[in-house]
Structure formats: C-alpha cells, structure tokens
N, C-alpha and C. Protein backbone atom coordinates (compact mmCIF):
# COMPACT_ATOMS: atom_id res chain seq x y z
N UNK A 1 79.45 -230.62 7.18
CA UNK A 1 79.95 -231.61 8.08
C UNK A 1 80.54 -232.76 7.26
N UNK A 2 81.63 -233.45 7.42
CA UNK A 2 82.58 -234.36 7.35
C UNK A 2 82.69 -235.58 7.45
N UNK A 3 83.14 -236.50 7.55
CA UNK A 3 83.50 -237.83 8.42
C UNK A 3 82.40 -238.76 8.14
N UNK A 4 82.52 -239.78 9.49
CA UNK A 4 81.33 -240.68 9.60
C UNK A 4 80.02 -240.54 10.18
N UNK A 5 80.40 -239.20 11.03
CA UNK A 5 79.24 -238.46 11.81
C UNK A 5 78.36 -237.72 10.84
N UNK A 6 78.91 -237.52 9.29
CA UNK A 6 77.86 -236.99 8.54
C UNK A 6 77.13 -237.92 7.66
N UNK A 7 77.64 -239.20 7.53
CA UNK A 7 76.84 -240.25 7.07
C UNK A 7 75.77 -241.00 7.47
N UNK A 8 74.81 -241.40 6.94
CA UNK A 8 73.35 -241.22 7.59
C UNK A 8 73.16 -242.84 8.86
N UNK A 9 72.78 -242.63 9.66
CA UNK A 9 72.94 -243.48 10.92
C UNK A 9 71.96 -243.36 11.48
N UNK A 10 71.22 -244.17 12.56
CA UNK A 10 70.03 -244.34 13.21
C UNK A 10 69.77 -242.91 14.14
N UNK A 11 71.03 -242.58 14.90
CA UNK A 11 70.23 -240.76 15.14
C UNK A 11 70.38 -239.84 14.46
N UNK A 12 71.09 -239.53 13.16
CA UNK A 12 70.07 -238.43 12.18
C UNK A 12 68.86 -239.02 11.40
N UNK A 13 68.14 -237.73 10.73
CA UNK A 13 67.19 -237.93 10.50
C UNK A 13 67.06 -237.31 9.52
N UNK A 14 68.59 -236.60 9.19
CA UNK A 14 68.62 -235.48 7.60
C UNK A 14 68.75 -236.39 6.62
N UNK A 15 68.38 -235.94 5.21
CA UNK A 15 68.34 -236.99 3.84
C UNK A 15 69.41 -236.31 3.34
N UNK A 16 70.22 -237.13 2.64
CA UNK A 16 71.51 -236.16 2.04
C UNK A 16 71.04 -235.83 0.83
N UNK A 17 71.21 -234.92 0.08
CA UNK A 17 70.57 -235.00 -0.85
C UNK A 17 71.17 -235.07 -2.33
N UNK A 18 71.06 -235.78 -3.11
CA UNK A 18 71.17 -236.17 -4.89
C UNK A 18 71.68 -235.41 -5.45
N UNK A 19 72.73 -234.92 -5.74
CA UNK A 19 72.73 -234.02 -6.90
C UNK A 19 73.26 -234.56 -7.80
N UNK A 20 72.42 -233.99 -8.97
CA UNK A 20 73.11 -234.96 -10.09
C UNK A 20 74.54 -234.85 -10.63
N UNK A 21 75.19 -235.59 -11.22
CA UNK A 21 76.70 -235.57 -11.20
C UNK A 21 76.90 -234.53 -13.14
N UNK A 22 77.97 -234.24 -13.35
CA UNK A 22 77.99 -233.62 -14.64
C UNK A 22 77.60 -233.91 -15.64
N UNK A 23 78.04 -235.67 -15.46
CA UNK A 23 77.64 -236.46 -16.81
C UNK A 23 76.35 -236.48 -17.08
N UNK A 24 75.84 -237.16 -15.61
CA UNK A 24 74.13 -237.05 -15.79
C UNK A 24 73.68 -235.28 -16.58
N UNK A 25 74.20 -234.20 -15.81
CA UNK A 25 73.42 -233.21 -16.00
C UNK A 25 73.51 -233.05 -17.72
N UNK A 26 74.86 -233.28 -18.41
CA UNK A 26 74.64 -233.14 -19.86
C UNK A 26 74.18 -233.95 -20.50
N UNK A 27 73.83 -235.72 -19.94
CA UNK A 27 72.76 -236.16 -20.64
C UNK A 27 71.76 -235.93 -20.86
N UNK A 28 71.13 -235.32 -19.37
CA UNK A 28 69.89 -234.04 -19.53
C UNK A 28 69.55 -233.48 -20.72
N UNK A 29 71.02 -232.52 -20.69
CA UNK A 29 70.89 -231.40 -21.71
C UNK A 29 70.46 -231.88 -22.97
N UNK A 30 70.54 -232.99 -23.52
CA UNK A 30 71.50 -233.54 -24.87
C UNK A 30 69.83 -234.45 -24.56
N UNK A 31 69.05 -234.80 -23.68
CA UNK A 31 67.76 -235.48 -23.77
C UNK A 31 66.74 -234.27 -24.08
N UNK A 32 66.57 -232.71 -23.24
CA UNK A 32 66.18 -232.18 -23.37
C UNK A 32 65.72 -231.37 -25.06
N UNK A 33 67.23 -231.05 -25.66
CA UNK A 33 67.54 -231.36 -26.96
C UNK A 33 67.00 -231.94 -27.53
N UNK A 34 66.94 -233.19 -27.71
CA UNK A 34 66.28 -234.12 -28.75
C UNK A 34 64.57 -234.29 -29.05
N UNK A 35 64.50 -233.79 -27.78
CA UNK A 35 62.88 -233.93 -27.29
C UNK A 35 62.42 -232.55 -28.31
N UNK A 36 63.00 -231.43 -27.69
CA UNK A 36 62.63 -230.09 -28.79
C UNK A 36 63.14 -230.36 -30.35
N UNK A 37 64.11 -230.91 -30.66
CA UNK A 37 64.07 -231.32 -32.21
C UNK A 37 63.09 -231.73 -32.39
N UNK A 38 62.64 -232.52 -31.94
CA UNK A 38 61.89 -234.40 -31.89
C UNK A 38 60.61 -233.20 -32.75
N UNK A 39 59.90 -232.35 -31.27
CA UNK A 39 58.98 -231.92 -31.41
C UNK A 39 58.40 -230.56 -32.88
N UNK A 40 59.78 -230.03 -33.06
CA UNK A 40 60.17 -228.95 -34.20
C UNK A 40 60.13 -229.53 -35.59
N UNK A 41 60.76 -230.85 -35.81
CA UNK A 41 61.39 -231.60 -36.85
C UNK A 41 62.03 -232.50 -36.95
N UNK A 42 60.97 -233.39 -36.71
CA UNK A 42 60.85 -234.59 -36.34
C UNK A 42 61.64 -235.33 -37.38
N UNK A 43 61.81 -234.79 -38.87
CA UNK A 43 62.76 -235.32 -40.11
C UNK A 43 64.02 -235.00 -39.60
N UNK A 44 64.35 -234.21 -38.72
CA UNK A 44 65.73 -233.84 -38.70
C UNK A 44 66.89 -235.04 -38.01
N UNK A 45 66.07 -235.82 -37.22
CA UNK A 45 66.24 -237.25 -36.38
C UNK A 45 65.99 -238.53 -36.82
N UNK A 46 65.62 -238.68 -38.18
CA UNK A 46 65.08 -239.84 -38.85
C UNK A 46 66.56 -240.57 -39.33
N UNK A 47 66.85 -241.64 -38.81
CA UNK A 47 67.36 -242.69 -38.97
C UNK A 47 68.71 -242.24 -38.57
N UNK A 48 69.03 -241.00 -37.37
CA UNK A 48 70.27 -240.55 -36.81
C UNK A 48 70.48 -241.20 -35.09
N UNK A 49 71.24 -241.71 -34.44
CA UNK A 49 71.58 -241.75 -33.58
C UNK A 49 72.32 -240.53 -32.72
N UNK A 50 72.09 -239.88 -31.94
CA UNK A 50 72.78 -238.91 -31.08
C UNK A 50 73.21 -239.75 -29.64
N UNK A 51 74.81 -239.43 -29.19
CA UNK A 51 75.21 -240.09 -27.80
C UNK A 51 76.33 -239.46 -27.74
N UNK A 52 77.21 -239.14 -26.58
CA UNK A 52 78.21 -238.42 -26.49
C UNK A 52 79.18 -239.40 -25.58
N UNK A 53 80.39 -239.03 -25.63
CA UNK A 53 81.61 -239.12 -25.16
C UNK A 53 82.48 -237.80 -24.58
N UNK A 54 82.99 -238.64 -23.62
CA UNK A 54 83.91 -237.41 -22.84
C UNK A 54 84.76 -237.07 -23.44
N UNK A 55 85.55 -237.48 -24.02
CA UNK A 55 86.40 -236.95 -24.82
C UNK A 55 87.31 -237.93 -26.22
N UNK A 56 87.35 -236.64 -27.06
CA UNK A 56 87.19 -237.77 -28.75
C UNK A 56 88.78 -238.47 -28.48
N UNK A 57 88.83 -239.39 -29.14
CA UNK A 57 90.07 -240.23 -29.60
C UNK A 57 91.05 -239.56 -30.19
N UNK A 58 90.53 -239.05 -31.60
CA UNK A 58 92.16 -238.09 -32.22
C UNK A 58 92.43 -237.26 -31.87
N UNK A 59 94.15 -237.38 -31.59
CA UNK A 59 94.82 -236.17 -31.32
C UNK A 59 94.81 -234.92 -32.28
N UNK A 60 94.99 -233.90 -31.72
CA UNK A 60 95.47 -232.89 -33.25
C UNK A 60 94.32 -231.69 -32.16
N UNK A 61 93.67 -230.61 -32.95
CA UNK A 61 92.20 -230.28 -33.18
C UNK A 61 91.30 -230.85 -32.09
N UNK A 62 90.98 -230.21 -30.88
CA UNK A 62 89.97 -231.20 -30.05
C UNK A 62 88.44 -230.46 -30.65
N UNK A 63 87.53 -231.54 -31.35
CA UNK A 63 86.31 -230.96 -32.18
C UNK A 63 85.10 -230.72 -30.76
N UNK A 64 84.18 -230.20 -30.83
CA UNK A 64 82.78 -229.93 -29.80
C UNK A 64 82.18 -231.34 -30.05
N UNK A 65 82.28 -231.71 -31.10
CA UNK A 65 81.11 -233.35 -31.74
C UNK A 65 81.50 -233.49 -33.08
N UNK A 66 80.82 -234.70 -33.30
CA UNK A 66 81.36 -235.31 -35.00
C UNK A 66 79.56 -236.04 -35.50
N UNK A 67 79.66 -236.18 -36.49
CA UNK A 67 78.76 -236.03 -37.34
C UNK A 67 78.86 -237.42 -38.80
N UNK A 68 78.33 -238.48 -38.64
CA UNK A 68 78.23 -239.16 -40.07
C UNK A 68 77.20 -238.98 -40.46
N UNK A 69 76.96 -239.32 -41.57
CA UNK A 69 75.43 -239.14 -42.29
C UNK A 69 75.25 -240.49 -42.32
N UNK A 70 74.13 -241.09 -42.73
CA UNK A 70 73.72 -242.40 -42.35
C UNK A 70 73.83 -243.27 -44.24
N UNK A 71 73.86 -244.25 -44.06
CA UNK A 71 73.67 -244.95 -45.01
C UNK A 71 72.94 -245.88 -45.78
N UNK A 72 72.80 -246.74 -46.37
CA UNK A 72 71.92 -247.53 -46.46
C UNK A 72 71.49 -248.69 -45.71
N UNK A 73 73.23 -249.04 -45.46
CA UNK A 73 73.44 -250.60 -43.80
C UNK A 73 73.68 -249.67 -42.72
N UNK A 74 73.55 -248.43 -42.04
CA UNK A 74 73.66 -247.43 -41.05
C UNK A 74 73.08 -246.21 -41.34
N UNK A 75 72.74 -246.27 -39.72
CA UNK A 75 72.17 -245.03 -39.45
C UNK A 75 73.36 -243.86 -38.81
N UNK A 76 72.95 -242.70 -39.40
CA UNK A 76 73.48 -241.67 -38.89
C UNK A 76 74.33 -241.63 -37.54
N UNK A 77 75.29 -240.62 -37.06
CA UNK A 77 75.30 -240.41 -36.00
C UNK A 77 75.78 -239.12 -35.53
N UNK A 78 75.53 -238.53 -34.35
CA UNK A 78 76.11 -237.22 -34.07
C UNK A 78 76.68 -237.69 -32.66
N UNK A 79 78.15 -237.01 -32.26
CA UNK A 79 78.44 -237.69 -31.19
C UNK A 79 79.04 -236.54 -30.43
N UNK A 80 78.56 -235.92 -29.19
CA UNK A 80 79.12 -234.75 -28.90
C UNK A 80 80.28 -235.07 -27.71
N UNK A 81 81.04 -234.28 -27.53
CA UNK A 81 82.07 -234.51 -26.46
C UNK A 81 82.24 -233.75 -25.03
N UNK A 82 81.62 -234.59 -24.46
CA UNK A 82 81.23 -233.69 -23.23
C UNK A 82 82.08 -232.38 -22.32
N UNK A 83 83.91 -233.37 -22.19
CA UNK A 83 84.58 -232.21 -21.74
C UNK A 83 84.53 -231.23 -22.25
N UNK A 84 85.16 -231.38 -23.66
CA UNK A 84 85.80 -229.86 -24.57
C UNK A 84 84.19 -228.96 -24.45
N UNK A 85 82.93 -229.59 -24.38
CA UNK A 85 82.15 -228.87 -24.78
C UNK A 85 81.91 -228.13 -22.79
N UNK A 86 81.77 -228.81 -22.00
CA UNK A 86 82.00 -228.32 -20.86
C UNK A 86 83.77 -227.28 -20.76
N UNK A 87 84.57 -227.33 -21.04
CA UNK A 87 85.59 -226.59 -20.81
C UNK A 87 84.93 -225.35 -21.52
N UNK A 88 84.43 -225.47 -22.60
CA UNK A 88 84.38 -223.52 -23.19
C UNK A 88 82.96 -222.94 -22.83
N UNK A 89 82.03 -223.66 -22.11
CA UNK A 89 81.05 -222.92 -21.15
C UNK A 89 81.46 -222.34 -19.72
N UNK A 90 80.89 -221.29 -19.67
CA UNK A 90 80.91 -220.48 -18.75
C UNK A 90 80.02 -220.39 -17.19
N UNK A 91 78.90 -221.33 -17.81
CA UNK A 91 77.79 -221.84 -16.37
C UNK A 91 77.14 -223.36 -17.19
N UNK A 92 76.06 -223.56 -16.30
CA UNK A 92 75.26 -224.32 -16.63
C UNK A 92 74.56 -224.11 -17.66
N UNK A 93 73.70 -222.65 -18.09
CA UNK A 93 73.26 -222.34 -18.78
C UNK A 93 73.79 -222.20 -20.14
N UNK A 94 74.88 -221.72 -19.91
CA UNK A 94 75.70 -221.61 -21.20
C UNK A 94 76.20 -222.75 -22.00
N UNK A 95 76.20 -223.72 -21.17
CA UNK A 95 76.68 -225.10 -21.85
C UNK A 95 75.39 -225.94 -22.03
N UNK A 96 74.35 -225.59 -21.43
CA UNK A 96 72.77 -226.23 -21.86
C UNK A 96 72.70 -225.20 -23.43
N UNK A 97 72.70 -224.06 -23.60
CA UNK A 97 72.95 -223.52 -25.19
C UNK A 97 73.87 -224.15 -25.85
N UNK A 98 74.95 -224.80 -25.22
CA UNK A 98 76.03 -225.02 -26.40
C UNK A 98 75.67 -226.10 -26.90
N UNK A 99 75.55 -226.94 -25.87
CA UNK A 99 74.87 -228.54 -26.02
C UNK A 99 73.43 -228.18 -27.50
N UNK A 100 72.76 -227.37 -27.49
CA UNK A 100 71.61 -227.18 -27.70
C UNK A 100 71.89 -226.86 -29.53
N UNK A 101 73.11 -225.94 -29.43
CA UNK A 101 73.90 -225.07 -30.48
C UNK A 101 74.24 -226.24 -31.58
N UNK A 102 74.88 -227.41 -31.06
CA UNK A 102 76.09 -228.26 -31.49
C UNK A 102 75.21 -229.05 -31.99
N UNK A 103 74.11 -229.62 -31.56
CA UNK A 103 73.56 -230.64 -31.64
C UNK A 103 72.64 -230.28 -33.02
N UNK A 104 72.31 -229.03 -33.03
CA UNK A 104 71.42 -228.41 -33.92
C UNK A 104 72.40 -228.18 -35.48
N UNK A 105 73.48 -227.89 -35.19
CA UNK A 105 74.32 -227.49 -36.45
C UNK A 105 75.34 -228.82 -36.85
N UNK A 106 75.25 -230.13 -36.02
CA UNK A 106 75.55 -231.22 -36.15
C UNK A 106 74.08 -232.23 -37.26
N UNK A 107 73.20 -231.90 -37.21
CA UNK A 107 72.19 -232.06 -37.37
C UNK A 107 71.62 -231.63 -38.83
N UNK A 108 71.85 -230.27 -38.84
CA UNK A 108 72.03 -229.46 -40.06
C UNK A 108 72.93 -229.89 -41.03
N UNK A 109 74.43 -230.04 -40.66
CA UNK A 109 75.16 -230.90 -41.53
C UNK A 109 74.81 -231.93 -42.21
N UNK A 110 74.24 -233.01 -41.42
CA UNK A 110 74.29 -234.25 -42.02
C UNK A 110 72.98 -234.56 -42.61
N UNK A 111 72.01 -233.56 -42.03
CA UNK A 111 70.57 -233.68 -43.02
C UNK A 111 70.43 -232.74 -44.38
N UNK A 112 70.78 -231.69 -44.27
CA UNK A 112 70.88 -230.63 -45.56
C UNK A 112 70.08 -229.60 -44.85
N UNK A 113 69.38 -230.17 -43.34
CA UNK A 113 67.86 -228.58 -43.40
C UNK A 113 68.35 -227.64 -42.63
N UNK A 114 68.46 -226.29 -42.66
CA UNK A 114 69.03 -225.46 -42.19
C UNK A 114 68.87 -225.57 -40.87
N UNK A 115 69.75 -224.81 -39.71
CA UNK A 115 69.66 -224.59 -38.63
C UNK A 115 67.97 -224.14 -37.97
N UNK A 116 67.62 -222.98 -38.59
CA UNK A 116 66.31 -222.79 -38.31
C UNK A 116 65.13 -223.56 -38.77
N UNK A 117 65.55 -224.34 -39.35
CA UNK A 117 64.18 -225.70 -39.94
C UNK A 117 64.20 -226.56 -38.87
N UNK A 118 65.57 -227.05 -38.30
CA UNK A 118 65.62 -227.80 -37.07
C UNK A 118 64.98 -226.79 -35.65
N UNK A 119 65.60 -225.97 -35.69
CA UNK A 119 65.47 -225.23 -34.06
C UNK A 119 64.81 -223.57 -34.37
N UNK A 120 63.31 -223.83 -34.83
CA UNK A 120 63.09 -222.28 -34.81
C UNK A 120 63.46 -221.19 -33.98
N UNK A 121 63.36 -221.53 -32.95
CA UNK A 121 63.73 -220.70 -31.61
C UNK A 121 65.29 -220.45 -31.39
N UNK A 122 66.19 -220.84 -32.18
CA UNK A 122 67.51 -220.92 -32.06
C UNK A 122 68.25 -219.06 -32.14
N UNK A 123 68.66 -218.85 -31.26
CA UNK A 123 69.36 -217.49 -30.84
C UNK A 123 70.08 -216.63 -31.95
C-alpha cells in the first residue's frame, strides 16, 4: 500500500517496519569484521583505524579499499569503498565475505601477518 493511507495515523495499528538501509547494513558487515579480528588477533588492529567510503576520489582503476601503514605521528588506516565493493557482490552474503575478504588482506598488507594469522577461519 501507497500514499497517505499507508502512513501511520490514529486508525491503523500496523508498525512499519525498519529495515536497515545499505550503508547501515555494510557498516554491520565491516563492525562484525573487526569484532572477529579483534577476537583472532587482536595485534592485527593495534594502532590501525578501519572506516569506509562510498566511493574513492581517484579516477583511473576503481580499488575495493586502500591501506596506509601507520607511523610514528599516525595511526594506520584501511578504508574500504562501499559501492565498488557492493557492485561485484552477488547477494548479501557474498558481499558480507567480501567485506570480510578485503578487510583481512588490507590488514595483512600493512601489518606483515599473513591472511590466516588474522582470520583463521578464512575460506
């Protein structure tokens, strides 16, 4: 149902209900993530920032995420990009792995510890 008659008014009594929007759902993903690093290898997150953007600035090459290593006046960062990484998933699920994928081999880069030191369980 449509219009103003489906907007909530003193005679319905239905709750519309929440769904979360995309952005929210891949902050999810990308919280969910960090929590299982957090819990796996806990060094792998030490003095890195992770946060994403919809989509990167340079033209050319559109990358999944970018990656600094941290310094002595800065900390790390991994920054994933939500569209491009939503355009080459196939469901929800598949882009909760990619999210999961990127973040792990973003991670790997800029610390030295292999993929499976970060994410034993990794596919």
């Amino acid at each position: 149902m449509r219009g103003p008659v489906s907007l909530p008014n003193p005679l319905t009594r239905t709750r519309l209900i929440d769904r979360p929007t995309a952005e929210g759902q891949f902050a999810d993903y990308i919280a969910q993530t960090v929590a299982r690093v957090a819990a796996d290898c806990p060094q792998a997150l030490a003095r890195i920032d992770i946060g994403y953007e919809d989509v990167p600035v340079a033209a050319g090459d559109v990358p999944l995420a970018t990656a600094t290593s941290a310094t002595p006046e800065r900390n790390g960062q991994v920054v994933l990009y939500r569209r491009p990484l939503e355009h080459r998933a196939a469901s929800q699920s598949d882009l909760r792995r990619l999210v999961r994928l990127t973040i792990v081999e973003q991670l790997a880069a800029i610390t030295g510890l292999s993929p499976h030191q970060i994410d034993p369980e990794e596919d």
